[in-house]
PDB file of N, CA and C in Angstrom:
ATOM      1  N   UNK A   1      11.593  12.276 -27.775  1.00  0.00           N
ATOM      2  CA  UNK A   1      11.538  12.276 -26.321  1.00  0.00           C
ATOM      3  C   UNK A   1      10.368  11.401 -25.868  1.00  0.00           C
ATOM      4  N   UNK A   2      10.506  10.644 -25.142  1.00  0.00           N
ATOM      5  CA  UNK A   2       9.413   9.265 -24.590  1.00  0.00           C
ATOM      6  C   UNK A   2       8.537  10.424 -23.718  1.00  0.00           C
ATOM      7  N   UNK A   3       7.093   9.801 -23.915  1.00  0.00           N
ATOM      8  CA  UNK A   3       6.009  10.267 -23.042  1.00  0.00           C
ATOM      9  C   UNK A   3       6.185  10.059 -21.450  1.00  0.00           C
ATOM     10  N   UNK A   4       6.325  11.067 -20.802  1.00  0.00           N
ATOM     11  CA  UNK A   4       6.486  11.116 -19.112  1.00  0.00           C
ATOM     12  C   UNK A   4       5.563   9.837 -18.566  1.00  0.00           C
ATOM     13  N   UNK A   5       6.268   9.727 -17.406  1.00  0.00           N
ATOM     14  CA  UNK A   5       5.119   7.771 -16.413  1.00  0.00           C
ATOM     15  C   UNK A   5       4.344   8.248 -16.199  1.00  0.00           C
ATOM     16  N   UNK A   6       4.202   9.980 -15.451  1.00  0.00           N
ATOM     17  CA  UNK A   6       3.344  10.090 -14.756  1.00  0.00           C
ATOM     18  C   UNK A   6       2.697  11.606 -15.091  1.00  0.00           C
ATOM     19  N   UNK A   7       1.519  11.905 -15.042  1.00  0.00           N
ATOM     20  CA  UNK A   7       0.651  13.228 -15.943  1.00  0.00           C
ATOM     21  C   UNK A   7       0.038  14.049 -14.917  1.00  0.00           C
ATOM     22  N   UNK A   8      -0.135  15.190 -14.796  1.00  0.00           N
ATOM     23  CA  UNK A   8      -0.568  16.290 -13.840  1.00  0.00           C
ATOM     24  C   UNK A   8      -2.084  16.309 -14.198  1.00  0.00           C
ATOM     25  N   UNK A   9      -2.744  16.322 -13.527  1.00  0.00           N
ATOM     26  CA  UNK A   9      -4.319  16.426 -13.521  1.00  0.00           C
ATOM     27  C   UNK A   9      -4.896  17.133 -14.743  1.00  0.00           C
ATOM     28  N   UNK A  10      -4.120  18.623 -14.890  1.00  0.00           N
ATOM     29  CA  UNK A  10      -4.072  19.026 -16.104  1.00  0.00           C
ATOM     30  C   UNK A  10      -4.198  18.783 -17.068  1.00  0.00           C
ATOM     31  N   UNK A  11      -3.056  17.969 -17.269  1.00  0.00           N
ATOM     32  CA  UNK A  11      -2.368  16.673 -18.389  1.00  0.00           C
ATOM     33  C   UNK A  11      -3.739  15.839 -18.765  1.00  0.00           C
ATOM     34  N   UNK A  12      -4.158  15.151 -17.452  1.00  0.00           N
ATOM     35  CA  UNK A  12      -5.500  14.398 -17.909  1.00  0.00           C
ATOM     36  C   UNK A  12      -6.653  15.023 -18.330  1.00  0.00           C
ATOM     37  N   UNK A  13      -7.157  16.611 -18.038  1.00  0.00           N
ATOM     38  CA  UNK A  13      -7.966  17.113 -18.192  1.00  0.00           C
ATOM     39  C   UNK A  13      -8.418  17.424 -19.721  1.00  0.00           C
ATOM     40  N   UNK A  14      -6.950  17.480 -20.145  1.00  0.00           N
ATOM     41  CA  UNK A  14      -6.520  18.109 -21.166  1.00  0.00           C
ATOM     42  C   UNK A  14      -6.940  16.732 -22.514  1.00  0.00           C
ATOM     43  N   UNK A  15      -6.216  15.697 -22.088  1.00  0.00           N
ATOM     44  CA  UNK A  15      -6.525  14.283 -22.278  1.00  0.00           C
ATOM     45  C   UNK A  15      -7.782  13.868 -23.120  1.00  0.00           C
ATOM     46  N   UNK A  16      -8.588  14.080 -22.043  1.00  0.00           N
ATOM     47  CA  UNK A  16      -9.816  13.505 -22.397  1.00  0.00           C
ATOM     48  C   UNK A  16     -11.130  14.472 -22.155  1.00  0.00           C
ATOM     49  N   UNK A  17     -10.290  15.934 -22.597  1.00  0.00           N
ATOM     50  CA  UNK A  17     -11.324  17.103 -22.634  1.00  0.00           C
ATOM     51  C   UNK A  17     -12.192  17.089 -21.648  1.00  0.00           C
ATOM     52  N   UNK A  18     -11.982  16.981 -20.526  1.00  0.00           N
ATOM     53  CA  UNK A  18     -12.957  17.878 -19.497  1.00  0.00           C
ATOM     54  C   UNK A  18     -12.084  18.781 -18.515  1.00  0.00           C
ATOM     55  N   UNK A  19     -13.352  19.122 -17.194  1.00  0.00           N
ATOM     56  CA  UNK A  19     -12.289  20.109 -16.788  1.00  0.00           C
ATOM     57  C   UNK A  19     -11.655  19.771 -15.491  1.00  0.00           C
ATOM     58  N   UNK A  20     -10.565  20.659 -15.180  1.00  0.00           N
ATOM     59  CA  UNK A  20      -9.601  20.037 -14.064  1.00  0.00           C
ATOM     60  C   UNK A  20     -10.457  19.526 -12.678  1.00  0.00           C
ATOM     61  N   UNK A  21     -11.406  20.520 -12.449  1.00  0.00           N
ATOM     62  CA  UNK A  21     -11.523  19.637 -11.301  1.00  0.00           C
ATOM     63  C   UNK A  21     -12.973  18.655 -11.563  1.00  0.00           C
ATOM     64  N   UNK A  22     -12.977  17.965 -12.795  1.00  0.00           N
ATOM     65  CA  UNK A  22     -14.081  17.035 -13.064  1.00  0.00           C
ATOM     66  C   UNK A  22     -12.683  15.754 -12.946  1.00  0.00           C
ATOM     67  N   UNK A  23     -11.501  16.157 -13.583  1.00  0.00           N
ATOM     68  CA  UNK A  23     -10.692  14.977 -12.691  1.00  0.00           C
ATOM     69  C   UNK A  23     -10.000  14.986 -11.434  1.00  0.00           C
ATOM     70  N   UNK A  24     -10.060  16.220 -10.889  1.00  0.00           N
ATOM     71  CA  UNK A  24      -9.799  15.981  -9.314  1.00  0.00           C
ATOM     72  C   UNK A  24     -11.077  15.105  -8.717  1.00  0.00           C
ATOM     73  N   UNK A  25     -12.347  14.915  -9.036  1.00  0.00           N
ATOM     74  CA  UNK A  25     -13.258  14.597  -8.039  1.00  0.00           C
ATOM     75  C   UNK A  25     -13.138  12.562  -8.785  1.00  0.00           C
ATOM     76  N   UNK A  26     -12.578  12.709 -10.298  1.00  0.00           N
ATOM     77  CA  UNK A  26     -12.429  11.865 -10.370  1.00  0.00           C
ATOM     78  C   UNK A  26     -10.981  10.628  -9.372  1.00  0.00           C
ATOM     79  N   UNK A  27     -10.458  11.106  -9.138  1.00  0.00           N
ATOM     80  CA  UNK A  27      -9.444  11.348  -8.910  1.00  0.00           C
ATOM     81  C   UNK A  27      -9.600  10.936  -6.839  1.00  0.00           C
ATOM     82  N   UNK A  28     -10.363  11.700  -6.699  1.00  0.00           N
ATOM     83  CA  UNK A  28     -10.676  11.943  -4.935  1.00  0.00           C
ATOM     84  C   UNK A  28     -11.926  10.434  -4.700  1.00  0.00           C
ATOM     85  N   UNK A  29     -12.734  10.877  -5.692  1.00  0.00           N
ATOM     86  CA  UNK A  29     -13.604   9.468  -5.186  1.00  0.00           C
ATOM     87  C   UNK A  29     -12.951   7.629  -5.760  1.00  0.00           C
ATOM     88  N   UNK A  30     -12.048   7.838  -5.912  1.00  0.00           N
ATOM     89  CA  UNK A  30     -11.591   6.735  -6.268  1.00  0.00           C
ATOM     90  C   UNK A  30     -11.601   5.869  -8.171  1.00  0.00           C
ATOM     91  N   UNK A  31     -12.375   6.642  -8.669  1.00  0.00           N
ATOM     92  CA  UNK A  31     -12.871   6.098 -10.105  1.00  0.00           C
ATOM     93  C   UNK A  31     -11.491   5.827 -10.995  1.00  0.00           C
ATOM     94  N   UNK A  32     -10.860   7.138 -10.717  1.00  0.00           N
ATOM     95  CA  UNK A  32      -8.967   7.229 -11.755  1.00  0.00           C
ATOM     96  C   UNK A  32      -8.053   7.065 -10.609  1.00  0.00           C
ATOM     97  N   UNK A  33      -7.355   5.731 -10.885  1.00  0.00           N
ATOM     98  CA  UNK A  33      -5.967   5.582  -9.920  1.00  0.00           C
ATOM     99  C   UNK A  33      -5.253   6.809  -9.529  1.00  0.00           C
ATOM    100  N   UNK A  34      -4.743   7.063  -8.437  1.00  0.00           N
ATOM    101  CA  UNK A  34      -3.298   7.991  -8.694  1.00  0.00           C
ATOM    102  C   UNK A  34      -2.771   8.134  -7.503  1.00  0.00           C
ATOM    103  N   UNK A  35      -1.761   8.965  -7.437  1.00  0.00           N
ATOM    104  CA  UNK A  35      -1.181   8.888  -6.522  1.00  0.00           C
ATOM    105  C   UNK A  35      -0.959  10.419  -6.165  1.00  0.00           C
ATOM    106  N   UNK A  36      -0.121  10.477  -4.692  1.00  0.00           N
ATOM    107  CA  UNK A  36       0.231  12.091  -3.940  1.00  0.00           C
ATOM    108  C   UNK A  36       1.606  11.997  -3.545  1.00  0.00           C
ATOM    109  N   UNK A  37       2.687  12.784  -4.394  1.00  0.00           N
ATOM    110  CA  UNK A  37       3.477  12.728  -4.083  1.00  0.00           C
ATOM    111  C   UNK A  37       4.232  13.904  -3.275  1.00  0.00           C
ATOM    112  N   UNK A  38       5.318  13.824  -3.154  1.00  0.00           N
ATOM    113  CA  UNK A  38       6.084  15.533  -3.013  1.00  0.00           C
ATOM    114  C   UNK A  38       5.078  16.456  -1.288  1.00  0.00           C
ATOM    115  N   UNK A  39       5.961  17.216  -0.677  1.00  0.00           N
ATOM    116  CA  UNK A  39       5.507  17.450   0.942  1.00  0.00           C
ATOM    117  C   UNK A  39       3.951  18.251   0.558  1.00  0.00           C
ATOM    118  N   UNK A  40       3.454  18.855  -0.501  1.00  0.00           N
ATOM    119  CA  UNK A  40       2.472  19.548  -0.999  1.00  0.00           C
ATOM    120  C   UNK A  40       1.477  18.727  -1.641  1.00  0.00           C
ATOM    121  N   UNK A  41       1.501  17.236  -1.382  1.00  0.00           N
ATOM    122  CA  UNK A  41       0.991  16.163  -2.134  1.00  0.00           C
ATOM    123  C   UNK A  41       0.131  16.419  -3.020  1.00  0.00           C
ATOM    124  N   UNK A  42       1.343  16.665  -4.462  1.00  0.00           N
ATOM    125  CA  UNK A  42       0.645  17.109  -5.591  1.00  0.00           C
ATOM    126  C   UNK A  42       0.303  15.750  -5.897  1.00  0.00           C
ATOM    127  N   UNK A  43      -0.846  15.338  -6.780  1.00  0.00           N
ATOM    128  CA  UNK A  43      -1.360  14.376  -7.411  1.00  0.00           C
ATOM    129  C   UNK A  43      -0.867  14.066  -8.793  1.00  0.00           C
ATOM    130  N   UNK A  44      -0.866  12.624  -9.165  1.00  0.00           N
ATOM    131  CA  UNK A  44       0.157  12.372 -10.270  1.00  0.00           C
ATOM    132  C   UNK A  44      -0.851  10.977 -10.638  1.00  0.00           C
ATOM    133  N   UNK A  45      -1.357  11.109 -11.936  1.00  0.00           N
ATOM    134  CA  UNK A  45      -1.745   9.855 -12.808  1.00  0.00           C
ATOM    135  C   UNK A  45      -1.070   9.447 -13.546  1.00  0.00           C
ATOM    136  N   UNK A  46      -0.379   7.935 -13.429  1.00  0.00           N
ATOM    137  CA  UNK A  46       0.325   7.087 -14.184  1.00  0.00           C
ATOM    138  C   UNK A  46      -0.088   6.884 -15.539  1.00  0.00           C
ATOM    139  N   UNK A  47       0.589   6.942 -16.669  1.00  0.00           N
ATOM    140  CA  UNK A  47       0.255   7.377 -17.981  1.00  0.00           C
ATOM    141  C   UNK A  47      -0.975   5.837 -18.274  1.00  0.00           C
ATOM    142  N   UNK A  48      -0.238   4.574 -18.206  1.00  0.00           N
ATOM    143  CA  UNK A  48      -0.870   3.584 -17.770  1.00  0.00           C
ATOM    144  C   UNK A  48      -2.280   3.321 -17.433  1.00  0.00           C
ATOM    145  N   UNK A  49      -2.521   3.828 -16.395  1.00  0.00           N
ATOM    146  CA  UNK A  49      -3.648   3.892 -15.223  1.00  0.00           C
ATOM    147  C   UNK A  49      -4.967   4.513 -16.762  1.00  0.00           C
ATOM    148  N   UNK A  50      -4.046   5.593 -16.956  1.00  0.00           N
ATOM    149  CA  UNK A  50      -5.187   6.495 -17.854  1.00  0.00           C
ATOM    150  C   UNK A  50      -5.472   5.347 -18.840  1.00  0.00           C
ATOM    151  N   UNK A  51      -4.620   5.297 -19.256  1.00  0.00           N
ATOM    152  CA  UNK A  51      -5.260   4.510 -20.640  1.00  0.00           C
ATOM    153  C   UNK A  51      -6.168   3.138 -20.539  1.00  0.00           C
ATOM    154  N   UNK A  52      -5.941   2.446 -19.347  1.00  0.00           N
ATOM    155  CA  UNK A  52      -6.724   1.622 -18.365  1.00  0.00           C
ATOM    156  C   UNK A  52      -7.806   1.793 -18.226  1.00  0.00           C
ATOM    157  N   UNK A  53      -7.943   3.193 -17.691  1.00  0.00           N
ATOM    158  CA  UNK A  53      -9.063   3.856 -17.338  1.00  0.00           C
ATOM    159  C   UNK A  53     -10.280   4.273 -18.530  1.00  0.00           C
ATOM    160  N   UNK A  54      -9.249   5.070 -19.633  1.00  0.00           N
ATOM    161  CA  UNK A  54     -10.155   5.003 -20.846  1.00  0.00           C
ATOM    162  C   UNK A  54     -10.473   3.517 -21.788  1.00  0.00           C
ATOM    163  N   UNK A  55      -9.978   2.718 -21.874  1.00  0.00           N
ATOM    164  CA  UNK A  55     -10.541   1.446 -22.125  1.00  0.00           C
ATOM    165  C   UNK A  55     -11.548   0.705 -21.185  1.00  0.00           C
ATOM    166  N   UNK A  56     -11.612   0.882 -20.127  1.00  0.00           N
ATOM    167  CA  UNK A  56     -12.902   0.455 -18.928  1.00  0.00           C
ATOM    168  C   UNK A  56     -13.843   1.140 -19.922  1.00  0.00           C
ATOM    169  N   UNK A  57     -13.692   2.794 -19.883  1.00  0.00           N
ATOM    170  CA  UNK A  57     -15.341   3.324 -20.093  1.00  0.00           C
ATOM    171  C   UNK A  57     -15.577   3.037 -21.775  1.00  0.00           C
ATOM    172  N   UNK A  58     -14.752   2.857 -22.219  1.00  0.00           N
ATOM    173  CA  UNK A  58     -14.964   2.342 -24.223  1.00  0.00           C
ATOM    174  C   UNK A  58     -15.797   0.697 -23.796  1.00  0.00           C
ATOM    175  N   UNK A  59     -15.401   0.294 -22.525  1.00  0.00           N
ATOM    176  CA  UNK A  59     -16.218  -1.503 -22.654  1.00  0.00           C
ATOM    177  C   UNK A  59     -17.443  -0.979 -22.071  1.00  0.00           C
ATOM    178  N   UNK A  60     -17.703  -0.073 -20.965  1.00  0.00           N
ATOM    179  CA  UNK A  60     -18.716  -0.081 -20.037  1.00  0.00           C
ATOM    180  C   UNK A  60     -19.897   1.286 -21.300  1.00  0.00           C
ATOM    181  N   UNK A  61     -19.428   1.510 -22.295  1.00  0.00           N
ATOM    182  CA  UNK A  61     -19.891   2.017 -23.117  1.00  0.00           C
ATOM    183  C   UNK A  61     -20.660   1.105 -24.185  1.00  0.00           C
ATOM    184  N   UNK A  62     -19.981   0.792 -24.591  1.00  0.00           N
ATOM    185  CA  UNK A  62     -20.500  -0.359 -25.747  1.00  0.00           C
ATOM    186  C   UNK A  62     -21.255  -1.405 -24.585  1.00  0.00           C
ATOM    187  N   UNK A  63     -21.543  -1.981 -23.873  1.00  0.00           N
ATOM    188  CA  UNK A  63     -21.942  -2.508 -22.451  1.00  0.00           C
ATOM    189  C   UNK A  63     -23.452  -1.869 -22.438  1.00  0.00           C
ATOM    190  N   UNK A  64     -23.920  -0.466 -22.429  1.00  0.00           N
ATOM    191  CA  UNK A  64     -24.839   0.241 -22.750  1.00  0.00           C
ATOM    192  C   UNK A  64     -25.322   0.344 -23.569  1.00  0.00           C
ATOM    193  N   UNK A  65     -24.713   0.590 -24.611  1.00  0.00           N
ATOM    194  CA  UNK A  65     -25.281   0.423 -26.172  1.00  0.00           C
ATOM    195  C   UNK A  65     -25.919  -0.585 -26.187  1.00  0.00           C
ATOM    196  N   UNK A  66     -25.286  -1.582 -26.261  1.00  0.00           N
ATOM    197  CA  UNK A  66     -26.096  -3.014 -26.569  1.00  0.00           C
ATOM    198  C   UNK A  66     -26.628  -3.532 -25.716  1.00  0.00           C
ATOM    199  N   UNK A  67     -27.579  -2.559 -24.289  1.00  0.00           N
ATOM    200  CA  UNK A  67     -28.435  -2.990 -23.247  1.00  0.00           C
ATOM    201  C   UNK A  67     -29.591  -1.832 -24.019  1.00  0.00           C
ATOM    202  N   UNK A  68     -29.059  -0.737 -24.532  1.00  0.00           N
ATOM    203  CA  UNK A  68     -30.099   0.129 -24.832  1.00  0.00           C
ATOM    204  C   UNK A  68     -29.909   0.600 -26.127  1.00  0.00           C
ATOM    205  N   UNK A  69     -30.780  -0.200 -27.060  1.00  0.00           N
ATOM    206  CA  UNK A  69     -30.944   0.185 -28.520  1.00  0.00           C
ATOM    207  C   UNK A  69     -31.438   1.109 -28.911  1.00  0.00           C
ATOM    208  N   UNK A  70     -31.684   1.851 -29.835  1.00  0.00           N
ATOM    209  CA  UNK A  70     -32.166   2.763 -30.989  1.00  0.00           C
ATOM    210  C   UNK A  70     -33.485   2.485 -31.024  1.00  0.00           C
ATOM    211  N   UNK A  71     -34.460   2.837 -30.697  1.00  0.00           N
ATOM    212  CA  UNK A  71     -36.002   2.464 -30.967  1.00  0.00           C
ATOM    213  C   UNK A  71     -36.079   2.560 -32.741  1.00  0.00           C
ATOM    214  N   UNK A  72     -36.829   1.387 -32.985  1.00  0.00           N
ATOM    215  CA  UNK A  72     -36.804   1.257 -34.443  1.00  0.00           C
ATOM    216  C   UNK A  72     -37.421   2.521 -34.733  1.00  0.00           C
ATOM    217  N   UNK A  73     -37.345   3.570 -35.871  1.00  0.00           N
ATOM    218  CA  UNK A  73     -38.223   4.512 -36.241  1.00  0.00           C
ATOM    219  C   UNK A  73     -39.505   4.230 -37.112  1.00  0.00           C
ATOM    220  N   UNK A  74     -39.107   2.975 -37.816  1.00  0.00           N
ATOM    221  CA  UNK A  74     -40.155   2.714 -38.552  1.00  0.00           C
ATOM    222  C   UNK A  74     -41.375   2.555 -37.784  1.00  0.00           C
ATOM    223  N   UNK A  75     -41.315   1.576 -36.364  1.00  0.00           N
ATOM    224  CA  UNK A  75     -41.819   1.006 -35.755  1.00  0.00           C
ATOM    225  C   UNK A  75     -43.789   2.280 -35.359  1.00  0.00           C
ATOM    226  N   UNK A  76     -42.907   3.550 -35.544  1.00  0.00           N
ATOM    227  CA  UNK A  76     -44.062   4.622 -34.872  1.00  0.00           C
ATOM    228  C   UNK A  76     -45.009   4.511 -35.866  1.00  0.00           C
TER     229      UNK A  76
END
């Protein structure tokens, strides 16, 4: 059975281990695409979007790393 387009907040929470509403606020301030569908405008992240999303923070990660090194230990 093919992976669903679109994932319930849940779904993402679940994802990338945090908690639901650390991706609702993700979610509300703009950081993770998504959308509101249905008269109760449930929220829906495109399977896509996510994986988008987790490759941004794997570059903006390594991006850090190699702005902020390991203090040599020998160095003390």
């Amino acid at each position: 059975m093919p992976e669903p387009r679109f994932l319930l907040l849940s779904d993402v929470a679940a994802e990338l281990n945090v908690s639901d509403s650390q991706v609702y606020h993700m979610v509300r301030s703009g950081e993770l695409p998504a959308i509101k569908i249905g008269g109760r405008g449930q929220w829906r992240v495109e399977r896509s979007q996510l994986e988008k999303y987790i490759q941004e923070r794997y570059a903006e990660t390594a991006a850090w790393v190699r702005d902020n090194p390991l203090a040599d230990r020998e160095a003390e």
